[in-house]
PDB file of N, CA and C in Angstrom:
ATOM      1  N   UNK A   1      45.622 203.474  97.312  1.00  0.00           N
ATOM      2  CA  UNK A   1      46.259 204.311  96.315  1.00  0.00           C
ATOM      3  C   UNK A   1      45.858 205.772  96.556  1.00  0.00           C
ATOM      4  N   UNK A   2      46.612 206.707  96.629  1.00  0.00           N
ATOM      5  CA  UNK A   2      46.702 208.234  96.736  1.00  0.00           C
ATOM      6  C   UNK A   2      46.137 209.294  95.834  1.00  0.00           C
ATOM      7  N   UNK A   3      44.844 209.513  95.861  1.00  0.00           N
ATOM      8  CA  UNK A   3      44.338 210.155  94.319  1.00  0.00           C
ATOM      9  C   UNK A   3      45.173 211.463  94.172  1.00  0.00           C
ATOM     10  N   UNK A   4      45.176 212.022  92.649  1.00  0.00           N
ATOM     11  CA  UNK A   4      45.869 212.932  92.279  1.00  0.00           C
ATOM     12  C   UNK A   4      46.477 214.513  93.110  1.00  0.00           C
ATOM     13  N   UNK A   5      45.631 214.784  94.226  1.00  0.00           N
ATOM     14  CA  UNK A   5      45.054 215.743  94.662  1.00  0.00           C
ATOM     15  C   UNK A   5      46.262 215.710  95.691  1.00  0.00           C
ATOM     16  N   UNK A   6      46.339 214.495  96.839  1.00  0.00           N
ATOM     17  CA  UNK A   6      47.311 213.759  97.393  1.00  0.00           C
ATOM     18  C   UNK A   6      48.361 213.824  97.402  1.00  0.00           C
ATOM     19  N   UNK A   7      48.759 213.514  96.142  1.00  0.00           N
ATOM     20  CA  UNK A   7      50.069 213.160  95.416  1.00  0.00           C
ATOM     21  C   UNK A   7      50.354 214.188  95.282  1.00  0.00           C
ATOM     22  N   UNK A   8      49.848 215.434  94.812  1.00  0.00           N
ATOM     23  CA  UNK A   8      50.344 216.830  94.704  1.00  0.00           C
ATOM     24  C   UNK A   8      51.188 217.256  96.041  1.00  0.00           C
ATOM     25  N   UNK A   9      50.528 216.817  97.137  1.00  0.00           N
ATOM     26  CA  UNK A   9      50.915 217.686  98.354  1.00  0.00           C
ATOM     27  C   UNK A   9      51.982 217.099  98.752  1.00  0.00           C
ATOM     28  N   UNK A  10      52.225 216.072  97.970  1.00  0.00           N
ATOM     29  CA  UNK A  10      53.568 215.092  98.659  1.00  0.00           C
ATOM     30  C   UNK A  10      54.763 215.066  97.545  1.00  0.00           C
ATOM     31  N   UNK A  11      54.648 215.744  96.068  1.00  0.00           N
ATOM     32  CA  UNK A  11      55.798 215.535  95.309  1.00  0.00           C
ATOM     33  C   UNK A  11      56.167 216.673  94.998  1.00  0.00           C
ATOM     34  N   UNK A  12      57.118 216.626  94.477  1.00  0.00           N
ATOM     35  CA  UNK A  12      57.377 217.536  93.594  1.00  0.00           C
ATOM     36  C   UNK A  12      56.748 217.893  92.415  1.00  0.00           C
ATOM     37  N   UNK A  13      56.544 219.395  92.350  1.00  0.00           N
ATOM     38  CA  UNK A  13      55.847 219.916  90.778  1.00  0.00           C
ATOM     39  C   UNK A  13      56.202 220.270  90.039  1.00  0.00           C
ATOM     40  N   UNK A  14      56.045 220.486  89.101  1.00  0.00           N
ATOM     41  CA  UNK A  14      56.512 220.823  87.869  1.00  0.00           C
ATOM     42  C   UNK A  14      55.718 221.622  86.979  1.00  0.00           C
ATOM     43  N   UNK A  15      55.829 222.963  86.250  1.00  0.00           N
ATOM     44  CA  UNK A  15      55.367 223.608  85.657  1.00  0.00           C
ATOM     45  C   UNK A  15      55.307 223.892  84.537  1.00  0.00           C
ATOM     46  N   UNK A  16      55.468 222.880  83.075  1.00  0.00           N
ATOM     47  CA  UNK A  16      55.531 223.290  81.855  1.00  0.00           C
ATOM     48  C   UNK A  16      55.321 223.919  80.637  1.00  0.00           C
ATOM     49  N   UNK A  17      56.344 224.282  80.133  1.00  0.00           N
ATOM     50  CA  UNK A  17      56.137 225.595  79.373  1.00  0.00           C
ATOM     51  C   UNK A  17      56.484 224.931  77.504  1.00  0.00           C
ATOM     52  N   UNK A  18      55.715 225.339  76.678  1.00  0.00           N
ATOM     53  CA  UNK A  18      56.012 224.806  75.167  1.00  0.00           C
ATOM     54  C   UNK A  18      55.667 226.721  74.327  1.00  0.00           C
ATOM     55  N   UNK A  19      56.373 226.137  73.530  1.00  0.00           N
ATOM     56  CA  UNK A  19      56.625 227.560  72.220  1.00  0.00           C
ATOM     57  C   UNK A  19      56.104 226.708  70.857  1.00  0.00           C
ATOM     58  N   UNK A  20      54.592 227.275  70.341  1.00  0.00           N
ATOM     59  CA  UNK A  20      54.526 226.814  68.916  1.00  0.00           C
ATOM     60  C   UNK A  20      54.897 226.992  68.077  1.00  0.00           C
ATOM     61  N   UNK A  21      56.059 227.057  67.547  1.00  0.00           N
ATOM     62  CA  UNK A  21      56.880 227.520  66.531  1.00  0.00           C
ATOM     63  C   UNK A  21      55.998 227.437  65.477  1.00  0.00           C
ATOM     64  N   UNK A  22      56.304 228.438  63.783  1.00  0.00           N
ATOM     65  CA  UNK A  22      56.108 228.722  62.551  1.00  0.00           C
ATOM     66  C   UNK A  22      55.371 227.286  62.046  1.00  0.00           C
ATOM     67  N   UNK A  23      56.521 226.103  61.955  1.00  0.00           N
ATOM     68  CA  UNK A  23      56.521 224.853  61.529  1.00  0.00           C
ATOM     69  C   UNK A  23      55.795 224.309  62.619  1.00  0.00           C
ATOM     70  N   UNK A  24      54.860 224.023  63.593  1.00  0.00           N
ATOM     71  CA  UNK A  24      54.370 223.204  64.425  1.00  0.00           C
ATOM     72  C   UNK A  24      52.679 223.238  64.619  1.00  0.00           C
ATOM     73  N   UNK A  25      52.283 222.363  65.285  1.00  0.00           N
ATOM     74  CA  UNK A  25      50.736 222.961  65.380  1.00  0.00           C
ATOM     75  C   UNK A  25      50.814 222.708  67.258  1.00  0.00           C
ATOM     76  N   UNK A  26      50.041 223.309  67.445  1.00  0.00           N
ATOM     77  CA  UNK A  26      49.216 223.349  68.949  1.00  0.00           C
ATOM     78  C   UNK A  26      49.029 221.941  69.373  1.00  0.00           C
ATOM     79  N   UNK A  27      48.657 221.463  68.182  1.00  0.00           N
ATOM     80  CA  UNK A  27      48.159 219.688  69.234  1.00  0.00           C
ATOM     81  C   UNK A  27      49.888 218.960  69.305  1.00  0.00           C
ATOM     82  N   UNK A  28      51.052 219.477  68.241  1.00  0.00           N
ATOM     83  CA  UNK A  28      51.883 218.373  68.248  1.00  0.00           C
ATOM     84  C   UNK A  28      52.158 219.357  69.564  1.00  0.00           C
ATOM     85  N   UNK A  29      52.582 220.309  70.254  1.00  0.00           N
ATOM     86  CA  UNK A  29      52.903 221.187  70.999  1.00  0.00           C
ATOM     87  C   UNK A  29      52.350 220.101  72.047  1.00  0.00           C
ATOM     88  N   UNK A  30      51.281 220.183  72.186  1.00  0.00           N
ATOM     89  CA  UNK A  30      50.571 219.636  73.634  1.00  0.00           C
ATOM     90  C   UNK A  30      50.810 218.141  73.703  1.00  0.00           C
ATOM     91  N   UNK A  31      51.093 217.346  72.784  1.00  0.00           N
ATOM     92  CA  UNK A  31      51.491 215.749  72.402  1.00  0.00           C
ATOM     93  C   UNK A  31      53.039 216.094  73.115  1.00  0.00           C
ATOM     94  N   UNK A  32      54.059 216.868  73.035  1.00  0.00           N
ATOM     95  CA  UNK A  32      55.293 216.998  73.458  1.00  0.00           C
ATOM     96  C   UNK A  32      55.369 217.633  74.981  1.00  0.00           C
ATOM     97  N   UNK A  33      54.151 218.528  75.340  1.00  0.00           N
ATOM     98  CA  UNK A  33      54.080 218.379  76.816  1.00  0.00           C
ATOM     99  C   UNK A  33      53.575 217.125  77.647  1.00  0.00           C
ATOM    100  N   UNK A  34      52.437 216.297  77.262  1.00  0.00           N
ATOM    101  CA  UNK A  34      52.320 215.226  77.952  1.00  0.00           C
ATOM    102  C   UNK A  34      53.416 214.116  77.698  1.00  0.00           C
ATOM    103  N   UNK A  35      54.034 214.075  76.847  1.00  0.00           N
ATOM    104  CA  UNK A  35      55.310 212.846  77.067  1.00  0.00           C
ATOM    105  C   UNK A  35      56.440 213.841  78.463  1.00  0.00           C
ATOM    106  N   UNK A  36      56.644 215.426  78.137  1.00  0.00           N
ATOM    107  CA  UNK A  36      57.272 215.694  79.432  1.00  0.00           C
ATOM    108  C   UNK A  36      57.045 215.612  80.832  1.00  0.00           C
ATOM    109  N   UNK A  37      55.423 215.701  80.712  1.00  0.00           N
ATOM    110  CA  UNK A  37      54.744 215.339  81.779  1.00  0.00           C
ATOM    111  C   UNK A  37      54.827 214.070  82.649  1.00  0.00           C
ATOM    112  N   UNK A  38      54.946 213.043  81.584  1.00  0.00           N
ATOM    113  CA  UNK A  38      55.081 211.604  81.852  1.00  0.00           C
ATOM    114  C   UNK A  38      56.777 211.643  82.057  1.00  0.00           C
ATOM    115  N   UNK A  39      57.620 212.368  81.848  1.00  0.00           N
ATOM    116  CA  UNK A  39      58.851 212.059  81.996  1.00  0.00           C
ATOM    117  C   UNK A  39      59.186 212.206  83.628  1.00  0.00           C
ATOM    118  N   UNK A  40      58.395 213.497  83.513  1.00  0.00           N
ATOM    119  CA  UNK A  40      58.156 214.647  85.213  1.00  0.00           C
ATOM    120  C   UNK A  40      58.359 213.331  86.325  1.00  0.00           C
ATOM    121  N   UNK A  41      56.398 212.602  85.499  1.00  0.00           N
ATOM    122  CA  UNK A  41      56.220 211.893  86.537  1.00  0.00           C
ATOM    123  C   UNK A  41      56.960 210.723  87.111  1.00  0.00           C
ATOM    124  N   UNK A  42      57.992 209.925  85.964  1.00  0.00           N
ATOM    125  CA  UNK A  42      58.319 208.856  86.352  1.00  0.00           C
ATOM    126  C   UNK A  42      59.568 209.447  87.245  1.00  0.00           C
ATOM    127  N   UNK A  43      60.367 210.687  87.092  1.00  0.00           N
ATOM    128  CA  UNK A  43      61.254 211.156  87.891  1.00  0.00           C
ATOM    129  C   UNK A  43      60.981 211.627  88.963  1.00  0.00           C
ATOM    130  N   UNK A  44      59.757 211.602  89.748  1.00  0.00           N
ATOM    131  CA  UNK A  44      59.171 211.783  90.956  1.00  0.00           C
ATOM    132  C   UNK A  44      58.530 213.367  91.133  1.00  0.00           C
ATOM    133  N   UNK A  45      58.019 213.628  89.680  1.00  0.00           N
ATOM    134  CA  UNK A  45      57.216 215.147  90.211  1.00  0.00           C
ATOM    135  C   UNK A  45      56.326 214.827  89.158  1.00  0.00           C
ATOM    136  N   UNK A  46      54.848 215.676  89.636  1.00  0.00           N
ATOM    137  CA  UNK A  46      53.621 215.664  89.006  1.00  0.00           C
ATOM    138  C   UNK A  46      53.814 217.123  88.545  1.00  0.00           C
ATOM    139  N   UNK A  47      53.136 216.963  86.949  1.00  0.00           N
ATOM    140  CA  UNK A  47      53.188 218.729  86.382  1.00  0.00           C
ATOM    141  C   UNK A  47      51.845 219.414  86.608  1.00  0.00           C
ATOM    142  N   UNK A  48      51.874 220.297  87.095  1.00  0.00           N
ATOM    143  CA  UNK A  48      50.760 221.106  87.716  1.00  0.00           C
ATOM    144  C   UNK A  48      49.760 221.528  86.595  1.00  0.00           C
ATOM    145  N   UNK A  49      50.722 222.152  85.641  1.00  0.00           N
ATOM    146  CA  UNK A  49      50.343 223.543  84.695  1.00  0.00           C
ATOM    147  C   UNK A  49      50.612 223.323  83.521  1.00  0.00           C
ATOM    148  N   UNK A  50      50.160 223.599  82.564  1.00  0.00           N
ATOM    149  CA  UNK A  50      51.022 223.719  81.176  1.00  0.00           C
ATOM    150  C   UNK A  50      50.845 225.366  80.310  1.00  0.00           C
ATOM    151  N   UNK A  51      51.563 226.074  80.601  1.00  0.00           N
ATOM    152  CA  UNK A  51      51.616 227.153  79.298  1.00  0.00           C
ATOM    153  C   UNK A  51      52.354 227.153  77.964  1.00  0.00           C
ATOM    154  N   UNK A  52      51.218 227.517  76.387  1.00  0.00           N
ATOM    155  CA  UNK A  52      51.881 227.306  75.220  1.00  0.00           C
ATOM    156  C   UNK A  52      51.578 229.208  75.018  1.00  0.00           C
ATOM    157  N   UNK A  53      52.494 229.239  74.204  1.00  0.00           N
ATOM    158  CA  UNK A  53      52.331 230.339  73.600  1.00  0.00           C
ATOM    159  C   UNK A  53      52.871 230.125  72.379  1.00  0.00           C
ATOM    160  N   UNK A  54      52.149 231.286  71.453  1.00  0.00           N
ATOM    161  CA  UNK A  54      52.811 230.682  70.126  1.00  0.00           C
ATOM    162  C   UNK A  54      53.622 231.811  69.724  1.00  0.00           C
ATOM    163  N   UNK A  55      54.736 231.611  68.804  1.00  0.00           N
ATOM    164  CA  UNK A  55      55.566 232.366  68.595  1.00  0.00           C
ATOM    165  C   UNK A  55      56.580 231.541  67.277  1.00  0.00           C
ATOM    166  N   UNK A  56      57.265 232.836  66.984  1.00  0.00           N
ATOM    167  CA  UNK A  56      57.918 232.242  65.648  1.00  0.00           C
ATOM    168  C   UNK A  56      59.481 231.122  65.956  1.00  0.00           C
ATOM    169  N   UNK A  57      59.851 232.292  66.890  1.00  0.00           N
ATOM    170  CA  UNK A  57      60.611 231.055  67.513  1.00  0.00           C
ATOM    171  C   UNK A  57      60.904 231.510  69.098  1.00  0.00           C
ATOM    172  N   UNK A  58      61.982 230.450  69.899  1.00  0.00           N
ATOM    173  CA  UNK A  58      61.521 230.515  71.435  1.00  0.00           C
ATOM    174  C   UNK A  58      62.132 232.309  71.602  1.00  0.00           C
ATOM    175  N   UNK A  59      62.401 233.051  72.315  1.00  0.00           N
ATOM    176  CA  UNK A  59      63.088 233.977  73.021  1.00  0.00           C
ATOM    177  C   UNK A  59      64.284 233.783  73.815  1.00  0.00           C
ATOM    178  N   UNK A  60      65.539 234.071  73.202  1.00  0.00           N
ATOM    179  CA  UNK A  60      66.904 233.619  73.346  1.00  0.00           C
ATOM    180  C   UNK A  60      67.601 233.812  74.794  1.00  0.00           C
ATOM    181  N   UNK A  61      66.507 235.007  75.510  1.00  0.00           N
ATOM    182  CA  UNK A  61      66.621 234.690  76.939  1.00  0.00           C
ATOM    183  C   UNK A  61      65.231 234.120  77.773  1.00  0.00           C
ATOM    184  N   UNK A  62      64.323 234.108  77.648  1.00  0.00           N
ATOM    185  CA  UNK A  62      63.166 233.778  78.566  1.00  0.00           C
ATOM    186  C   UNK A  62      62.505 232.359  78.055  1.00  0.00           C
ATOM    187  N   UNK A  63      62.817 232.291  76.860  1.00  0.00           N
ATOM    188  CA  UNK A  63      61.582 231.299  75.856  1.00  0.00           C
ATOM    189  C   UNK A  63      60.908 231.721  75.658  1.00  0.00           C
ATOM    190  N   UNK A  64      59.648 232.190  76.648  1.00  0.00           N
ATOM    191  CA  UNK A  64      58.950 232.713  75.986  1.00  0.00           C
ATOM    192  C   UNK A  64      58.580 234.455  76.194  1.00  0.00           C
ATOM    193  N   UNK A  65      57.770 234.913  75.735  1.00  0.00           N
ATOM    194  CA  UNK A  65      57.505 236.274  75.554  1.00  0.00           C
ATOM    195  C   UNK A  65      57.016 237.102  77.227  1.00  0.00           C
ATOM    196  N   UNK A  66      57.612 238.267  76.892  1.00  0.00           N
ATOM    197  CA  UNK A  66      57.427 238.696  78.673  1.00  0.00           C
ATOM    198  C   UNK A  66      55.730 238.499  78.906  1.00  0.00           C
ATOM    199  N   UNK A  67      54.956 238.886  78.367  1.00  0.00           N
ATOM    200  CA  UNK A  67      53.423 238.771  78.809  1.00  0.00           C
ATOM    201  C   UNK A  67      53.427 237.140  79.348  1.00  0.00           C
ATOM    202  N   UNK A  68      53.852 236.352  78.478  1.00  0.00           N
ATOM    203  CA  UNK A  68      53.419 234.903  79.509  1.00  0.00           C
ATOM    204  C   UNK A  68      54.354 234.383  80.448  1.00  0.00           C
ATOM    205  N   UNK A  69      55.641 235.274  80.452  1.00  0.00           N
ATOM    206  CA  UNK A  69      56.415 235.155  81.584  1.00  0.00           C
ATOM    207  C   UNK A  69      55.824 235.584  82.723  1.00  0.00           C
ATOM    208  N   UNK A  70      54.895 236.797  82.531  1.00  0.00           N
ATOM    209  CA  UNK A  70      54.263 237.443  83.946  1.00  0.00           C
ATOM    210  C   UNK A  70      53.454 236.617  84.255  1.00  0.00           C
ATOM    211  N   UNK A  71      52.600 235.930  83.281  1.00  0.00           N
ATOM    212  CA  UNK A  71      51.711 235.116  83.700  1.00  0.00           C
ATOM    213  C   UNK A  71      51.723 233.481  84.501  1.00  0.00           C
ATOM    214  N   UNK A  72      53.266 233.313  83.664  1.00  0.00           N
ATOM    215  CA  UNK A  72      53.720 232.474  84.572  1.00  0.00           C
ATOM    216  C   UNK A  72      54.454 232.906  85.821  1.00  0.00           C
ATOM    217  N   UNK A  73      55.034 234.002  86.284  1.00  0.00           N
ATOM    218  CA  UNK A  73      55.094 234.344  87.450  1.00  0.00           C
ATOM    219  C   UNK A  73      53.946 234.435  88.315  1.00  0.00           C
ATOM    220  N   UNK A  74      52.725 235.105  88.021  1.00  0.00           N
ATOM    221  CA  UNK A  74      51.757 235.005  88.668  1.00  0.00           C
ATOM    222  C   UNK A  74      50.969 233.635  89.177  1.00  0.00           C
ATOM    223  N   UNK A  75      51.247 232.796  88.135  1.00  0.00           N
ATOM    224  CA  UNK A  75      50.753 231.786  88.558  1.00  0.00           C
ATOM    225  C   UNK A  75      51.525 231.088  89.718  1.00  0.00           C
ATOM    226  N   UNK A  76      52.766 231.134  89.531  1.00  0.00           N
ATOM    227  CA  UNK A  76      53.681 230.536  90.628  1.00  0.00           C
ATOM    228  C   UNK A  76      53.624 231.044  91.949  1.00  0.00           C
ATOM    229  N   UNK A  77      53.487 232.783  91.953  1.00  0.00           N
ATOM    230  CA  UNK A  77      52.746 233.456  93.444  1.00  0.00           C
ATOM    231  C   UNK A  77      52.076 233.161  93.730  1.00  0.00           C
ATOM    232  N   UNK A  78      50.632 232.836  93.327  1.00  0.00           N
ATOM    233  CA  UNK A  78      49.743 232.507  93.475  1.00  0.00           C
ATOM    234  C   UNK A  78      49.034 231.380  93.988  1.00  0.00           C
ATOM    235  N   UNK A  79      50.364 230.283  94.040  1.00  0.00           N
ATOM    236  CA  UNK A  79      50.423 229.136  94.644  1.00  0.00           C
ATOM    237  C   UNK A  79      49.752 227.773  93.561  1.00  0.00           C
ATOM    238  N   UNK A  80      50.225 226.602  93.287  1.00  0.00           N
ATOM    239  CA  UNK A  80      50.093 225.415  92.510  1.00  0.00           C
ATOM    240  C   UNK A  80      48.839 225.117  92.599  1.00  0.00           C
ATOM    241  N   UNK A  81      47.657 225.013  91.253  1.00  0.00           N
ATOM    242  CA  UNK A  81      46.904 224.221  91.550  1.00  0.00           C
ATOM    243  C   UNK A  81      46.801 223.209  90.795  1.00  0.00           C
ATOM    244  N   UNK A  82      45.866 222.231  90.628  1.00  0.00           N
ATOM    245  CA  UNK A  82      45.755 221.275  89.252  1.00  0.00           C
ATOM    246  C   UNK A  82      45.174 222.138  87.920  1.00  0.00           C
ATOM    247  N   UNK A  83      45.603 221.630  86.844  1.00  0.00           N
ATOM    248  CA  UNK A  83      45.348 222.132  85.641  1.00  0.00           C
ATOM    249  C   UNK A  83      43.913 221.472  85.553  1.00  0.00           C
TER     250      UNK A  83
END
């Protein structure tokens, strides 16, 4: 069996992004990235990353706010690692 590390270099990744809305908390936020995570995985990609930011609601073009857009650009230059 291929430990996690492995499997990275051979699938596809995936980088997920959640918005804590007004009405939500941080943990249901992170409970709704690992079921996407698990969705990722059964469709043949492992998720690398997860960024939340909180906000009142998503941003009608980016989702989320330019500061964690840069940050998620940077991270993507910067090349995939494990979370």
């Amino acid at each position: 069996m291929l430990d996690k590390k492995n499997r990275i270099n051979n699938e596809e990744r995936a980088v997920l992004v959640g918005v804590v809305q007004k009405d939500q908390t941080e943990h249901e936020v992170q409970d709704y990235l690992s079921e996407l995570a698990f969705l990722a995985e059964t469709a043949g990609a492992i998720a690398v990353k997860k960024f939340i930011q909180k906000m009142a609601h998503p941003d009608s073009r980016t989702f989320v706010g330019k500061g964690k857009l840069e940050e998620i650009k940077n991270y993507s230059k910067a090349g995939i690692s494990i979370f």
